[in-house]
ModelCIF file with pLDDT and N, C-alpha, C, O atoms, coordinates in Angstrom:
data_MODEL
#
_entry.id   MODEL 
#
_entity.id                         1 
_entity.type                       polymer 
_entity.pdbx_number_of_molecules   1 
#
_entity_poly.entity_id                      1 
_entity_poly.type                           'polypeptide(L)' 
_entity_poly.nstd_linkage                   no 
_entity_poly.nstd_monomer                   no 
_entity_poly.pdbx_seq_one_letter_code       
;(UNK)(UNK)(UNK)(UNK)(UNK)(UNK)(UNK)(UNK)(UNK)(UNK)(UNK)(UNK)(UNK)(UNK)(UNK)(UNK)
(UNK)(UNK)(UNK)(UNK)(UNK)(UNK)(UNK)(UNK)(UNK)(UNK)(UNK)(UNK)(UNK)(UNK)(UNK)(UNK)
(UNK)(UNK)(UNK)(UNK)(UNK)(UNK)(UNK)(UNK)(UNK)(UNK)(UNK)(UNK)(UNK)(UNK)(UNK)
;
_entity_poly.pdbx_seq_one_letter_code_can   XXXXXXXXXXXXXXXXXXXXXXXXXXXXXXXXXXXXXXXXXXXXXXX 
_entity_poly.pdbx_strand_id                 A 
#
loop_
_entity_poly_seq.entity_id 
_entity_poly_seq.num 
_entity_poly_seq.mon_id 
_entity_poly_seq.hetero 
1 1  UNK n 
1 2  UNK n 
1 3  UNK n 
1 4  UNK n 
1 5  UNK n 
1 6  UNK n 
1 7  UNK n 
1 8  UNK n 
1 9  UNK n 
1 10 UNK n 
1 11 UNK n 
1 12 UNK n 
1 13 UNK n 
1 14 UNK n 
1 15 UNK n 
1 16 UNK n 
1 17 UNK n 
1 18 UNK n 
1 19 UNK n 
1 20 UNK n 
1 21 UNK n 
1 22 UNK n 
1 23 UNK n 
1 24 UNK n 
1 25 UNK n 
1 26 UNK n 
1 27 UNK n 
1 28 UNK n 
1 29 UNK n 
1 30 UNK n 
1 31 UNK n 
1 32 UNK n 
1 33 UNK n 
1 34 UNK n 
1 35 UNK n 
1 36 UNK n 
1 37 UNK n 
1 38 UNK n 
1 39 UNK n 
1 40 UNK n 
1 41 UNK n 
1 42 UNK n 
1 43 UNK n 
1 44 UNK n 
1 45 UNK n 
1 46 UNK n 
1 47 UNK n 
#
_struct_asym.id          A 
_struct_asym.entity_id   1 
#
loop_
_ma_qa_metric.id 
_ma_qa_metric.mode 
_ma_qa_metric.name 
_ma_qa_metric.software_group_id 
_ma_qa_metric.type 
1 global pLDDT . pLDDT 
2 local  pLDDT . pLDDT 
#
_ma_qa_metric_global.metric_id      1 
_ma_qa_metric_global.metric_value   88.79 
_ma_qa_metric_global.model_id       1 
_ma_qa_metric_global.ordinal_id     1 
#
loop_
_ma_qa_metric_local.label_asym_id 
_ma_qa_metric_local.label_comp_id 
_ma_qa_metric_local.label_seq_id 
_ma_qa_metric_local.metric_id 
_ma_qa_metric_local.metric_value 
_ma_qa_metric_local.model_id 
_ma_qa_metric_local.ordinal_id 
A UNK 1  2 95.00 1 1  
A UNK 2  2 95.00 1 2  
A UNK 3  2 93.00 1 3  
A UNK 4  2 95.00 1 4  
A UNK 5  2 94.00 1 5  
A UNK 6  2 95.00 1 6  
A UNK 7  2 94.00 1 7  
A UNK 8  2 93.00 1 8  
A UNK 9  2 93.00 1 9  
A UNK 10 2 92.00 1 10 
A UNK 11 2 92.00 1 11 
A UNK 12 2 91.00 1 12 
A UNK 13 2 89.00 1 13 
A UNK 14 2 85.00 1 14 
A UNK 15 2 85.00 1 15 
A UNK 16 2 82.00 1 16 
A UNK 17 2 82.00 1 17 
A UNK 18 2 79.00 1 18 
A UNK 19 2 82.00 1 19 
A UNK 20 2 85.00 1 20 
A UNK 21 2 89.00 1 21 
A UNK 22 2 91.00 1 22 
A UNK 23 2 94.00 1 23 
A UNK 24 2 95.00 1 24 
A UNK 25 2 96.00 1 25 
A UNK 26 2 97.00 1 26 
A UNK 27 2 96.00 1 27 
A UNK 28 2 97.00 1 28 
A UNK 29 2 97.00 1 29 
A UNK 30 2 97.00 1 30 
A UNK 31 2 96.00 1 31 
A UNK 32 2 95.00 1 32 
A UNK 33 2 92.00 1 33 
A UNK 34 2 87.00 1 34 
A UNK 35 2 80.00 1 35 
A UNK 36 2 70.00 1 36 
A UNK 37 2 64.00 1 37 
A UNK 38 2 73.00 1 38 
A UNK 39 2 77.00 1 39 
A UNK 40 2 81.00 1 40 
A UNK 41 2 83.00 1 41 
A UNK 42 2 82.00 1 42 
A UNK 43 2 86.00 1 43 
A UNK 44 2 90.00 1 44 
A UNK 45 2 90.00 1 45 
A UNK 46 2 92.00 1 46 
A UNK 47 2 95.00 1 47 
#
loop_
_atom_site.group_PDB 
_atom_site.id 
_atom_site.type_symbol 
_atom_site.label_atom_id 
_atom_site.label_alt_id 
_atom_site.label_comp_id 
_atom_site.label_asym_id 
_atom_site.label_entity_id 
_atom_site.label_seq_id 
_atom_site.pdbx_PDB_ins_code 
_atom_site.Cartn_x 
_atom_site.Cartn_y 
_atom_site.Cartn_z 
_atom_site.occupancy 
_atom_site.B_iso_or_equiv 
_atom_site.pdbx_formal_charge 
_atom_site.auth_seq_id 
_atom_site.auth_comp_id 
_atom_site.auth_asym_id 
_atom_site.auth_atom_id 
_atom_site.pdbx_PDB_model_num 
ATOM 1   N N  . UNK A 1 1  ? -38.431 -3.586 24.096 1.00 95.00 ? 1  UNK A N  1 
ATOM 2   C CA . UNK A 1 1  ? -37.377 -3.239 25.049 1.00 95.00 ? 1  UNK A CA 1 
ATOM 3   C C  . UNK A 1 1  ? -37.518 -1.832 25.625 1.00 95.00 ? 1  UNK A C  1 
ATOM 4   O O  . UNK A 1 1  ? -36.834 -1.464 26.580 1.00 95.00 ? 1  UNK A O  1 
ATOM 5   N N  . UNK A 1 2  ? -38.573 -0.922 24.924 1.00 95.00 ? 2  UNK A N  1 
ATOM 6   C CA . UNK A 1 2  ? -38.198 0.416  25.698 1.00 95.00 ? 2  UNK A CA 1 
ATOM 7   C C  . UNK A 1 2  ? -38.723 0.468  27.343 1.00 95.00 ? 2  UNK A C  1 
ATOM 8   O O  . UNK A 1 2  ? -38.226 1.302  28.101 1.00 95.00 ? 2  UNK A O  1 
ATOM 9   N N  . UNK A 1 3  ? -39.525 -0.273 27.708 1.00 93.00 ? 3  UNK A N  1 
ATOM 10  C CA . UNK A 1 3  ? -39.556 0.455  29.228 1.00 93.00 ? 3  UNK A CA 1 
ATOM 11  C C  . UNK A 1 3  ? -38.120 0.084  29.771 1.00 93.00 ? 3  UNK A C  1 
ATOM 12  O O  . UNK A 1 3  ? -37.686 0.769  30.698 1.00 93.00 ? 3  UNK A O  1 
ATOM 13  N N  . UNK A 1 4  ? -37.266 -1.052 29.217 1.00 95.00 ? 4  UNK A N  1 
ATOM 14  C CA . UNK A 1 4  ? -36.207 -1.523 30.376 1.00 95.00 ? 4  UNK A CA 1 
ATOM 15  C C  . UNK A 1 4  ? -35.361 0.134  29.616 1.00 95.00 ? 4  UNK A C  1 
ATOM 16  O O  . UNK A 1 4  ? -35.244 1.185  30.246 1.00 95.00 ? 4  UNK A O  1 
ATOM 17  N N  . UNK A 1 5  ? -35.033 -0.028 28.598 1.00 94.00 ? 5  UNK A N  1 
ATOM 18  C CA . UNK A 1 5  ? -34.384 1.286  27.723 1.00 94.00 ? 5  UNK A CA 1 
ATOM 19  C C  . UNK A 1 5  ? -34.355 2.296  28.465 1.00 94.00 ? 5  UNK A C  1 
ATOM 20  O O  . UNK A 1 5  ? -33.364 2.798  28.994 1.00 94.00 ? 5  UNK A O  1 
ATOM 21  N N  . UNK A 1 6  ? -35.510 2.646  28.532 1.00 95.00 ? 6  UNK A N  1 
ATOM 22  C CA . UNK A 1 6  ? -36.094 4.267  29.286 1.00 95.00 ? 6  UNK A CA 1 
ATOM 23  C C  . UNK A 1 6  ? -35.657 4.593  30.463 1.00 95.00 ? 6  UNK A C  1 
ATOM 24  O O  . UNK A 1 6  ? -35.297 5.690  30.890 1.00 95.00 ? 6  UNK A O  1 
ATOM 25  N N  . UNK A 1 7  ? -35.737 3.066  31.212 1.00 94.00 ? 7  UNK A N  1 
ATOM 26  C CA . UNK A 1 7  ? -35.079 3.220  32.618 1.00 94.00 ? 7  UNK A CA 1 
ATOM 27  C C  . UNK A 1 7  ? -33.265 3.290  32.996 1.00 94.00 ? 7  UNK A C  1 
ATOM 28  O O  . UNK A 1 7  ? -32.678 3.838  33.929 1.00 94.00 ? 7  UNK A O  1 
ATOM 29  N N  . UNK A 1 8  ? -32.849 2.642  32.057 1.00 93.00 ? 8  UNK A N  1 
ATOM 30  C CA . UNK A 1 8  ? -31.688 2.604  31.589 1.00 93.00 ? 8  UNK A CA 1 
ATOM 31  C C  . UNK A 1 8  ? -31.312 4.002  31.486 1.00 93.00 ? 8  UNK A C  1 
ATOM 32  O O  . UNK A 1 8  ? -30.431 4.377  32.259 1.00 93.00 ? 8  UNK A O  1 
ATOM 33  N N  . UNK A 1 9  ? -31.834 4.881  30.645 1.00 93.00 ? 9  UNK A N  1 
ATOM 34  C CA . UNK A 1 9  ? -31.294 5.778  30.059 1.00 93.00 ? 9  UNK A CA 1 
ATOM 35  C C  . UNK A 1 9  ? -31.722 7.026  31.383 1.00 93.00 ? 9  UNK A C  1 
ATOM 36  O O  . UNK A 1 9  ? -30.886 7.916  31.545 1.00 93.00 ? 9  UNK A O  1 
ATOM 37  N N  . UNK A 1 10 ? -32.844 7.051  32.173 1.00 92.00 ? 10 UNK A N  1 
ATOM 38  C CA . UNK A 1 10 ? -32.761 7.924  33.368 1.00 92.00 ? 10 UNK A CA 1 
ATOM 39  C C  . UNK A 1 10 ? -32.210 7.525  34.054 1.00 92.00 ? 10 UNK A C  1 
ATOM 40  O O  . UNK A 1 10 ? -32.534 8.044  35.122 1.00 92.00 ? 10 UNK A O  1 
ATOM 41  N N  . UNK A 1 11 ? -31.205 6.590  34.237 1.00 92.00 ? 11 UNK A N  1 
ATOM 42  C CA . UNK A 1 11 ? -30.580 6.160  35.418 1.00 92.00 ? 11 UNK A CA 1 
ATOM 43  C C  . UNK A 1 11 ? -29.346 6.905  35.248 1.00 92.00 ? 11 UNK A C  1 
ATOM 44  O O  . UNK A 1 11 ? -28.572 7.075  36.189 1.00 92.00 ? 11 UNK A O  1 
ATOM 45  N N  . UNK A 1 12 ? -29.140 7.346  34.108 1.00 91.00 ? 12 UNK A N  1 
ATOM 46  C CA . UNK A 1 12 ? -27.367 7.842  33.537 1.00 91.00 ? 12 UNK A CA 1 
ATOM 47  C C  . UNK A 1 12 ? -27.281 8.992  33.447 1.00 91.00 ? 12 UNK A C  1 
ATOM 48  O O  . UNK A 1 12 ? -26.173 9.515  33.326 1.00 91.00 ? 12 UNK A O  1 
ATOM 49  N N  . UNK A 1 13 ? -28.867 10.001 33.495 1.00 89.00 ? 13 UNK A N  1 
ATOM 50  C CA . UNK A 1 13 ? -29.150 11.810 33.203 1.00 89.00 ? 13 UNK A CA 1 
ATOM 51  C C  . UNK A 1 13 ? -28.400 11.625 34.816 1.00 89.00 ? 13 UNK A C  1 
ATOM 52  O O  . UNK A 1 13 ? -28.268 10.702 35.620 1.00 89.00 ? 13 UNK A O  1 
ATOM 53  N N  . UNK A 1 14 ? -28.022 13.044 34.746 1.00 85.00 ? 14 UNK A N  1 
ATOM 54  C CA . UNK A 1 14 ? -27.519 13.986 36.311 1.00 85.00 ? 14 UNK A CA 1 
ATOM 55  C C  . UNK A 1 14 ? -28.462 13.602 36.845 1.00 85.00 ? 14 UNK A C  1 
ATOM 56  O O  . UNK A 1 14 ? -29.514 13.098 36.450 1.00 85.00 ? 14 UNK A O  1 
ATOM 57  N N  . UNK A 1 15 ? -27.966 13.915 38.018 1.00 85.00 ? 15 UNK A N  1 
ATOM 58  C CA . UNK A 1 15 ? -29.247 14.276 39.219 1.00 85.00 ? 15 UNK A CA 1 
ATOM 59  C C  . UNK A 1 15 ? -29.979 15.193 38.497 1.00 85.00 ? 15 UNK A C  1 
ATOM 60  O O  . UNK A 1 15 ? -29.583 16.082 37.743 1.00 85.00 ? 15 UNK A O  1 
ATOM 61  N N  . UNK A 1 16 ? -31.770 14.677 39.012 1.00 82.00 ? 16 UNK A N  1 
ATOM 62  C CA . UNK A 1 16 ? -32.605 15.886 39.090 1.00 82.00 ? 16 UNK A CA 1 
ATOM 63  C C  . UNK A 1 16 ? -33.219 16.005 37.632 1.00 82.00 ? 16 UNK A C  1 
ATOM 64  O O  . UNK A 1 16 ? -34.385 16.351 37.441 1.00 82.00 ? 16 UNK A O  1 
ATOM 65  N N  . UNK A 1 17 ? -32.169 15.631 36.450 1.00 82.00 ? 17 UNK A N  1 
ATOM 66  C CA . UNK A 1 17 ? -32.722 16.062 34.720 1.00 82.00 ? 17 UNK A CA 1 
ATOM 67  C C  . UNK A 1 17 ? -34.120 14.790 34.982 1.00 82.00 ? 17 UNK A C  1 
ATOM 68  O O  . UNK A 1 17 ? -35.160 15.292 34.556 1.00 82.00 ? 17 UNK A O  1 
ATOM 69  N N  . UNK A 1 18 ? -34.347 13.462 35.505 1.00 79.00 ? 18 UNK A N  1 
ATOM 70  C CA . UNK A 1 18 ? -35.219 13.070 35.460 1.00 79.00 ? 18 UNK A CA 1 
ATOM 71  C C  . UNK A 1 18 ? -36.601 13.006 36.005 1.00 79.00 ? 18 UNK A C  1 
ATOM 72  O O  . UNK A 1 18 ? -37.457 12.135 36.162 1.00 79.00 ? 18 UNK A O  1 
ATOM 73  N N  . UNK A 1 19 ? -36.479 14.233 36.221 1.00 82.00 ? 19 UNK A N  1 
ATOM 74  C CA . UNK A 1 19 ? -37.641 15.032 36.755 1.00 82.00 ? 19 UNK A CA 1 
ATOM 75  C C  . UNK A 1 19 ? -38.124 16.155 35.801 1.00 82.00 ? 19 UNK A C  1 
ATOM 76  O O  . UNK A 1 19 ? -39.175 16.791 35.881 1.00 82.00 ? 19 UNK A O  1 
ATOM 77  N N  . UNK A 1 20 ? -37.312 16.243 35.048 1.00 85.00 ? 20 UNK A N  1 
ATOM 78  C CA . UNK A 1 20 ? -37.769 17.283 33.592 1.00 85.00 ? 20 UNK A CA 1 
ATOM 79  C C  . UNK A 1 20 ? -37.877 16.650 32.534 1.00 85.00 ? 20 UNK A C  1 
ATOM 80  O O  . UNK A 1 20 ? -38.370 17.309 31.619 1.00 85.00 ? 20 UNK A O  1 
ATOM 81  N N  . UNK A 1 21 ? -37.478 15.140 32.192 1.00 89.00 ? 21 UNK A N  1 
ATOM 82  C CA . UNK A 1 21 ? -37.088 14.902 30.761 1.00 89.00 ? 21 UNK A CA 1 
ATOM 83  C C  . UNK A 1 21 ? -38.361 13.972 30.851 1.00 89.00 ? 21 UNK A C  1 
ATOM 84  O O  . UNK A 1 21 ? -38.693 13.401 31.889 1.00 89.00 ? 21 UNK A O  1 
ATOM 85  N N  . UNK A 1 22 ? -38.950 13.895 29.805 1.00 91.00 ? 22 UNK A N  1 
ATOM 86  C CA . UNK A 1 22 ? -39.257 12.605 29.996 1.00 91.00 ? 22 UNK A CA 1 
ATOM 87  C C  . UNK A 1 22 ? -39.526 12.136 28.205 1.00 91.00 ? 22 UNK A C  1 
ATOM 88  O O  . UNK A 1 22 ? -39.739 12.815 27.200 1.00 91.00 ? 22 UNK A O  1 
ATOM 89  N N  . UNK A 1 23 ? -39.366 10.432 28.482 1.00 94.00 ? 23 UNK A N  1 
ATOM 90  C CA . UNK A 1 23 ? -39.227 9.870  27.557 1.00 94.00 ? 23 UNK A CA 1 
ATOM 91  C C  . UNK A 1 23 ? -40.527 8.507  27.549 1.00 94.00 ? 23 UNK A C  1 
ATOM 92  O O  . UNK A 1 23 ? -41.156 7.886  28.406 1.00 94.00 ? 23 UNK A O  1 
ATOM 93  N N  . UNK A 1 24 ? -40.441 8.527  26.073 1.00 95.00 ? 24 UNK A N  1 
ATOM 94  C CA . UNK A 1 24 ? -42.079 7.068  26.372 1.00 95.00 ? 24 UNK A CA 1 
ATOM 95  C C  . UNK A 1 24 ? -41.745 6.891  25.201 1.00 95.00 ? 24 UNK A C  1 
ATOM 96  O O  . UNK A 1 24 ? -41.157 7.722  24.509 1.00 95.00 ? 24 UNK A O  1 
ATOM 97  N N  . UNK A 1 25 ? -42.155 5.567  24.795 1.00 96.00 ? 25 UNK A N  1 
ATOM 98  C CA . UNK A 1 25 ? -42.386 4.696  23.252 1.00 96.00 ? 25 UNK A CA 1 
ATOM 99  C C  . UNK A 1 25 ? -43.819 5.349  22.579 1.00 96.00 ? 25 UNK A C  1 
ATOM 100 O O  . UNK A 1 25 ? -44.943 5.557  23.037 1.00 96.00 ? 25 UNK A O  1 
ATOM 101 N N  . UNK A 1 26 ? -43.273 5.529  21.446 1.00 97.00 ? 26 UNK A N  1 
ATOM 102 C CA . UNK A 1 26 ? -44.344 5.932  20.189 1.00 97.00 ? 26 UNK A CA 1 
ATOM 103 C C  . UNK A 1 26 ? -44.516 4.863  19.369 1.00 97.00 ? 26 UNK A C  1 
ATOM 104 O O  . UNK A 1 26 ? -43.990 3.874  19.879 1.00 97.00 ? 26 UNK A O  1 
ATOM 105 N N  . UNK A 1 27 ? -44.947 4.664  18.479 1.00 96.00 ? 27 UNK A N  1 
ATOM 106 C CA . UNK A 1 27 ? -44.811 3.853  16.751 1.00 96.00 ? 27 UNK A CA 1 
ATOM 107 C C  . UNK A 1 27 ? -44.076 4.008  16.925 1.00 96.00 ? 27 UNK A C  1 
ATOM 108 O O  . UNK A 1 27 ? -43.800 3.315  17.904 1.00 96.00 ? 27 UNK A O  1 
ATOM 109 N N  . UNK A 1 28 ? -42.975 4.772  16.538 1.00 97.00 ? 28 UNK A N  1 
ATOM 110 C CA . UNK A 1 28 ? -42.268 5.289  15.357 1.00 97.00 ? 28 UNK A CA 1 
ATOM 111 C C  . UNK A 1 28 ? -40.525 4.929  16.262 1.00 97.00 ? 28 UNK A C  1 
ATOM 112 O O  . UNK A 1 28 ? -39.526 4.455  15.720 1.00 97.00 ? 28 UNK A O  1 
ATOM 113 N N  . UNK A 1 29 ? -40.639 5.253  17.386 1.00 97.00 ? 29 UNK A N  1 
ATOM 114 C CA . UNK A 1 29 ? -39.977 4.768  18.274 1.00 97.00 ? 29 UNK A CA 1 
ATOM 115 C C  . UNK A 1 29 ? -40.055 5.591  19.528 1.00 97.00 ? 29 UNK A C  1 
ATOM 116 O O  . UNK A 1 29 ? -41.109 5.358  20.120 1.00 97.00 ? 29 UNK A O  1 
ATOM 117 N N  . UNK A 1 30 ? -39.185 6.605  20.220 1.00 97.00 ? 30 UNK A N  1 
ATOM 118 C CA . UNK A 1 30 ? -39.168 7.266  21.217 1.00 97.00 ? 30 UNK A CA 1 
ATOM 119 C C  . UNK A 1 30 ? -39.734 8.387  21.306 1.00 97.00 ? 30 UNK A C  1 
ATOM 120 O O  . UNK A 1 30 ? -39.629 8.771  20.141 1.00 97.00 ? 30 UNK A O  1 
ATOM 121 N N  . UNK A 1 31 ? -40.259 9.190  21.847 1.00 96.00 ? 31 UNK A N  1 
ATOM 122 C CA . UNK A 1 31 ? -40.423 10.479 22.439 1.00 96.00 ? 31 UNK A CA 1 
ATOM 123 C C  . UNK A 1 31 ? -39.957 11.166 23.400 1.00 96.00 ? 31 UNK A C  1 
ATOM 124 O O  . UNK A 1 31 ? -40.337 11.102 24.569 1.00 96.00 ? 31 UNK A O  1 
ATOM 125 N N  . UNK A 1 32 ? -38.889 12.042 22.846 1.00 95.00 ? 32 UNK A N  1 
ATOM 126 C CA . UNK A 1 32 ? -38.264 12.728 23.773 1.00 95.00 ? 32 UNK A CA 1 
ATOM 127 C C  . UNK A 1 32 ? -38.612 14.775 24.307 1.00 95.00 ? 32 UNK A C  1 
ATOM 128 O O  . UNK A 1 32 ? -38.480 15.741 23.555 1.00 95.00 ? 32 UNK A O  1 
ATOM 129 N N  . UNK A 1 33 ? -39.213 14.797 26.333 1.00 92.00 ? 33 UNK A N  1 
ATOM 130 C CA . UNK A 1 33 ? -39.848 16.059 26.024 1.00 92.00 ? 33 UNK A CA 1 
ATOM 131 C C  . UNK A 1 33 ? -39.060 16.838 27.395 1.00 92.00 ? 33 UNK A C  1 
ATOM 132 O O  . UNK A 1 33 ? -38.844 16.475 28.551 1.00 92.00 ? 33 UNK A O  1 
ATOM 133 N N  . UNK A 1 34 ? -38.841 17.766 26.816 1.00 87.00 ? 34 UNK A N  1 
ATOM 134 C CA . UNK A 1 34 ? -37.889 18.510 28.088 1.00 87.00 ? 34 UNK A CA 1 
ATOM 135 C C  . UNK A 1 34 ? -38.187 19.572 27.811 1.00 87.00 ? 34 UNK A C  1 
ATOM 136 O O  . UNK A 1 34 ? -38.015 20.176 26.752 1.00 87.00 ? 34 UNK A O  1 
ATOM 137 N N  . UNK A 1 35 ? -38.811 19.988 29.045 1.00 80.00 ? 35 UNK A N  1 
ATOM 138 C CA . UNK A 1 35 ? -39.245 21.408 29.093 1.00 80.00 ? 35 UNK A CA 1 
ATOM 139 C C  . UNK A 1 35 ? -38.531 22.155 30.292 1.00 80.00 ? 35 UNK A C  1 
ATOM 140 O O  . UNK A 1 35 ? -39.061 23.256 30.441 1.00 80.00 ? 35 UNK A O  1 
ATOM 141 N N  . UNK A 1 36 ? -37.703 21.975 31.026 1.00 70.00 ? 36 UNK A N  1 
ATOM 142 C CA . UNK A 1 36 ? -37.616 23.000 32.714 1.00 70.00 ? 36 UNK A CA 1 
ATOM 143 C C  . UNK A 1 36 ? -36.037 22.324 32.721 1.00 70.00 ? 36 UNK A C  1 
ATOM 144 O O  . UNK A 1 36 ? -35.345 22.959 33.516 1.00 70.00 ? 36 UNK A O  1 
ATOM 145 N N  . UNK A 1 37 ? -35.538 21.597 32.285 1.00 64.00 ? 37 UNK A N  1 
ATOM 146 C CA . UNK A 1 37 ? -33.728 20.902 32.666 1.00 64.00 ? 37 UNK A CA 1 
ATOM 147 C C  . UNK A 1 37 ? -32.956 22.007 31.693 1.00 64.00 ? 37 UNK A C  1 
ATOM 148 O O  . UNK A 1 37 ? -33.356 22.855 30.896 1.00 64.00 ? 37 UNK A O  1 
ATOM 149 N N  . UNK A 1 38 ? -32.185 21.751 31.967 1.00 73.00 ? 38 UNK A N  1 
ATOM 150 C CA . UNK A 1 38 ? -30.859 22.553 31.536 1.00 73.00 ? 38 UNK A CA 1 
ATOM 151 C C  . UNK A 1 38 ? -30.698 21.837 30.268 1.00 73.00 ? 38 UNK A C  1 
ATOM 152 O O  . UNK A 1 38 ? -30.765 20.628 30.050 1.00 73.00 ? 38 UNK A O  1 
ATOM 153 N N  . UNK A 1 39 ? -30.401 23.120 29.226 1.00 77.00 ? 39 UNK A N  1 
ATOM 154 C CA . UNK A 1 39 ? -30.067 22.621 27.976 1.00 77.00 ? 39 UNK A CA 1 
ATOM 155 C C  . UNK A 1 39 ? -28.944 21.498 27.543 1.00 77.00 ? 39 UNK A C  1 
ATOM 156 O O  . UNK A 1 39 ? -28.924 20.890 26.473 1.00 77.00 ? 39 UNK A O  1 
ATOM 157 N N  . UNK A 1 40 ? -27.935 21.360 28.727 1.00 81.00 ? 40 UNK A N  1 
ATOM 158 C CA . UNK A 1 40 ? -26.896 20.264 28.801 1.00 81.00 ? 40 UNK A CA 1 
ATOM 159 C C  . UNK A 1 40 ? -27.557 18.850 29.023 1.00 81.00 ? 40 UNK A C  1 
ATOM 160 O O  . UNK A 1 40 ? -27.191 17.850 28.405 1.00 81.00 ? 40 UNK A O  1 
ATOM 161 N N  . UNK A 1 41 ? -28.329 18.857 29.743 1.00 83.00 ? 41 UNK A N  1 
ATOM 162 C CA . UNK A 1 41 ? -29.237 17.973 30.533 1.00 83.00 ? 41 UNK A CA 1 
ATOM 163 C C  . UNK A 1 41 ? -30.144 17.508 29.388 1.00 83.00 ? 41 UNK A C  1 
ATOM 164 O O  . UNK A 1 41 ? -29.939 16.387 28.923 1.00 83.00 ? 41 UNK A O  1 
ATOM 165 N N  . UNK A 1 42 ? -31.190 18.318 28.862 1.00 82.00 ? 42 UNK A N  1 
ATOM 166 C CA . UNK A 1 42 ? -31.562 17.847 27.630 1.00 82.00 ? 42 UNK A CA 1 
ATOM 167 C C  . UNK A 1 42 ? -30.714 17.040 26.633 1.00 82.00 ? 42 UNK A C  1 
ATOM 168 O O  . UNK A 1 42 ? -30.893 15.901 26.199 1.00 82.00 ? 42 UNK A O  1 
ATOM 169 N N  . UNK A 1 43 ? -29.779 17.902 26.396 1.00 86.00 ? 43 UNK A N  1 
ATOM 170 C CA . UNK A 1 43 ? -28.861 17.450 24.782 1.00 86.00 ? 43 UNK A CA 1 
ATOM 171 C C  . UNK A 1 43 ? -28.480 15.719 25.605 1.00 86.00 ? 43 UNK A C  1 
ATOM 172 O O  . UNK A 1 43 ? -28.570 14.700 24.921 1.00 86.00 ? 43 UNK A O  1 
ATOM 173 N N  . UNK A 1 44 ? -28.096 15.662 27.011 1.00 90.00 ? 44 UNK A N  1 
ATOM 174 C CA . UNK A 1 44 ? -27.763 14.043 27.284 1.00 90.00 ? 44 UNK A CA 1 
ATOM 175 C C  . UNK A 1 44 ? -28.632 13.534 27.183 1.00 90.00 ? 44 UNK A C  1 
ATOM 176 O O  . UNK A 1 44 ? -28.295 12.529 26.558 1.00 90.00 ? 44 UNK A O  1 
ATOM 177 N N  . UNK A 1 45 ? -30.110 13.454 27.445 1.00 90.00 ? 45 UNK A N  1 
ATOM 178 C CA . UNK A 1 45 ? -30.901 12.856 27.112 1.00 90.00 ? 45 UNK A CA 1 
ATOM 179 C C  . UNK A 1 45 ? -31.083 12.022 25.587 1.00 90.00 ? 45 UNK A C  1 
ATOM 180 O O  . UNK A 1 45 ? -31.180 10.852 25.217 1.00 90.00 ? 45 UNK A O  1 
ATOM 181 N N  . UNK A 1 46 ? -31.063 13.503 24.909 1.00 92.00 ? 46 UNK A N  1 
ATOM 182 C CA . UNK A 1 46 ? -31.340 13.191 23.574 1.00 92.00 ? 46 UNK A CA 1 
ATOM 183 C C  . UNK A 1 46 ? -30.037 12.089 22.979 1.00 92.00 ? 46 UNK A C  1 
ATOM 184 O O  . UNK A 1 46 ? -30.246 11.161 22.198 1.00 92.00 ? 46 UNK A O  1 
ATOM 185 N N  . UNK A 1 47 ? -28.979 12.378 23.434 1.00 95.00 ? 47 UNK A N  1 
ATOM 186 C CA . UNK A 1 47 ? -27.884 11.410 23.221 1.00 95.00 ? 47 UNK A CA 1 
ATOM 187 C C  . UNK A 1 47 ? -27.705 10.350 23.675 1.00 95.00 ? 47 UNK A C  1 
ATOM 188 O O  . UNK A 1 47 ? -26.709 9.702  23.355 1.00 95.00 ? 47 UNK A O  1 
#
């Protein structure tokens, strides 16, 4: 399920955080990498 997931879940960041965040399937499960979004923007991601 994660590509439908992934898309799911950038559809709901602010404007714009999905251009900094990005997320992909591992093993283990997700990978979450934010380097340049706003620390608010991150923490929704991660949530």
């Amino acid at each position: 399920q994660a590509s439908t997931g992934i898309s799911h879940i950038y559809e709901r960041l602010p404007a714009g955080a999905s251009k900094h965040v990005n997320l992909s399937p591992v093993p283990e499960g997700l990978l979450l990498c934010d380097y340049l979004s706003h620390e608010s923007d991150a923490a929704m991601a991660l949530q």
